[in-house]
Every structure is written in C-alpha cells, then in structure tokens.
Protein backbone atom coordinates (compact mmCIF):
# COMPACT_ATOMS: atom_id res chain seq x y z
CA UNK A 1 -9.95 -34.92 -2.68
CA UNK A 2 -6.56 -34.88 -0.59
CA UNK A 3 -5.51 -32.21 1.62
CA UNK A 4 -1.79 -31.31 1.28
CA UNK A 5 -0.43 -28.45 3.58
CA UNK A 6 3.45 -27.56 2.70
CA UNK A 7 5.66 -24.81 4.37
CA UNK A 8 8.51 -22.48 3.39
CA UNK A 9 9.51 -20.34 5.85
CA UNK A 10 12.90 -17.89 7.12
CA UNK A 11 13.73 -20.89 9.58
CA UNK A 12 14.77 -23.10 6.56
CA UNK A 13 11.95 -25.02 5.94
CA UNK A 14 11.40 -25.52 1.72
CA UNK A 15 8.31 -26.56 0.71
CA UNK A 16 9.03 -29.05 4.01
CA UNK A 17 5.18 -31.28 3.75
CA UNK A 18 3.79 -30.57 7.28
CA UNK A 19 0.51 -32.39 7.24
CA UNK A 20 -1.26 -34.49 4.54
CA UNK A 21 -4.68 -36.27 4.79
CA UNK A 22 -6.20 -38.77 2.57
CA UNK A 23 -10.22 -37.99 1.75
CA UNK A 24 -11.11 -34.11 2.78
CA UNK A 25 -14.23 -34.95 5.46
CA UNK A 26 -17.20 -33.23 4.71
CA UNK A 27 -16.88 -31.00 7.86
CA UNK A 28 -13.40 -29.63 7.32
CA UNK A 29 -13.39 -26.78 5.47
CA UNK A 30 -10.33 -23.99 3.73
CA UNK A 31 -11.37 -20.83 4.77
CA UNK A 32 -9.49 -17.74 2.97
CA UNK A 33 -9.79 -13.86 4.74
CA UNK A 34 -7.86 -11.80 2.46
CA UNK A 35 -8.86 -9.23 4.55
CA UNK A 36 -6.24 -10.83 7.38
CA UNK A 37 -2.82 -9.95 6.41
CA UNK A 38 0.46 -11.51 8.09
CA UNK A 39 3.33 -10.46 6.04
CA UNK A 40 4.37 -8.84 3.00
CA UNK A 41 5.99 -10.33 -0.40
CA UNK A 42 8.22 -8.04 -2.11
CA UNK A 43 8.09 -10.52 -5.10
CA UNK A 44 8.09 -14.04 -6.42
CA UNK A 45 11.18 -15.73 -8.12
CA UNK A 46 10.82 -17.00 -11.57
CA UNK A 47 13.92 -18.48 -13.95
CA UNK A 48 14.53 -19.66 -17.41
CA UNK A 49 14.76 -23.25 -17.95
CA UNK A 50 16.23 -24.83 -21.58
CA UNK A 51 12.48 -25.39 -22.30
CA UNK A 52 11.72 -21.53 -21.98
CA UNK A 53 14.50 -20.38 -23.52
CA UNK A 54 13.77 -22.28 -26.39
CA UNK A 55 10.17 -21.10 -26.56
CA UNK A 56 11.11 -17.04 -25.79
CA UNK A 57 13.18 -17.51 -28.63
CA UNK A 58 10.63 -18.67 -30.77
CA UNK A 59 8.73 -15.38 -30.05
CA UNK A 60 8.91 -12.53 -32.22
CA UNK A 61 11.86 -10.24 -31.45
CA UNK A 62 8.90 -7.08 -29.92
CA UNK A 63 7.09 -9.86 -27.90
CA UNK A 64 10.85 -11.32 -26.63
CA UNK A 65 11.55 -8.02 -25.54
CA UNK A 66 8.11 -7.37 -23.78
CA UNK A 67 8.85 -10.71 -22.02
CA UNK A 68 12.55 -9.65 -20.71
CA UNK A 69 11.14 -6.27 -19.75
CA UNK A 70 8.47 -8.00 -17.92
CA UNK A 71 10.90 -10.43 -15.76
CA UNK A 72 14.11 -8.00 -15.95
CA UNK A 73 13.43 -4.29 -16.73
CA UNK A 74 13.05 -1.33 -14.53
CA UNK A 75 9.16 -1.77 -14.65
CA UNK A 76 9.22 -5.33 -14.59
C-alpha cells in the first residue's frame, strides 16, 4: 500500500501533495499520539451538493429538519 502525505495549511497550501511513495517498506511505520496536541479546530466545513439536496429532500419532513438543525441550527 501507497503512502500519500497532503497539506492544508494558513500559508495557502490546499490539500498541496507534499510527499508520495510507491510500496509502504516494512520498517516505516504511521504512528498516531492523540495525546500530542498542536492546534485546535473550531469546526469542519461541509456543503450541499445537487446530489444531497436531492436526497435531504427525499427524507421525511422531521428527519429533514433534524438534518438542517444538525449542519445549521444553534446546536448544530
């Protein structure tokens, strides 16, 4: 399996590819320490495409309305 390693960050790099390998070696390894913190995310963008409209409409109006809540609403 391929290692892929992509960046987004404030200096105006989006989703820029900064280093790709062909097989994974047996000795390299992705470590993850969710213990080790580096910044915060306030939140994560999401959007309506003609697809998902289609299909939120398709939902019942209660379960349309938990949806928009979800993505919109104060609690959301």
């Amino acid at each position: 399996m391929g290692l892929e390693i992509y960046e987004t960050s404030a200096a105006g790099s989006k989703l820029g590819l900064k280093e790709a390998g062909g097989e994974a070696e047996p000795d390299k390894r992705l470590t993850l320490r969710p213990e080790e913190r580096f910044q915060t995310i306030t939140g994560i963008g999401g959007s309506f495409t003609e697809a998902s409209a289609y299909l939120l409409n398709e939902l019942s109006p209660e379960n349309r309305q938990k949806v928009l809540e979800a993505y919109f609403g104060p609690s959301g």
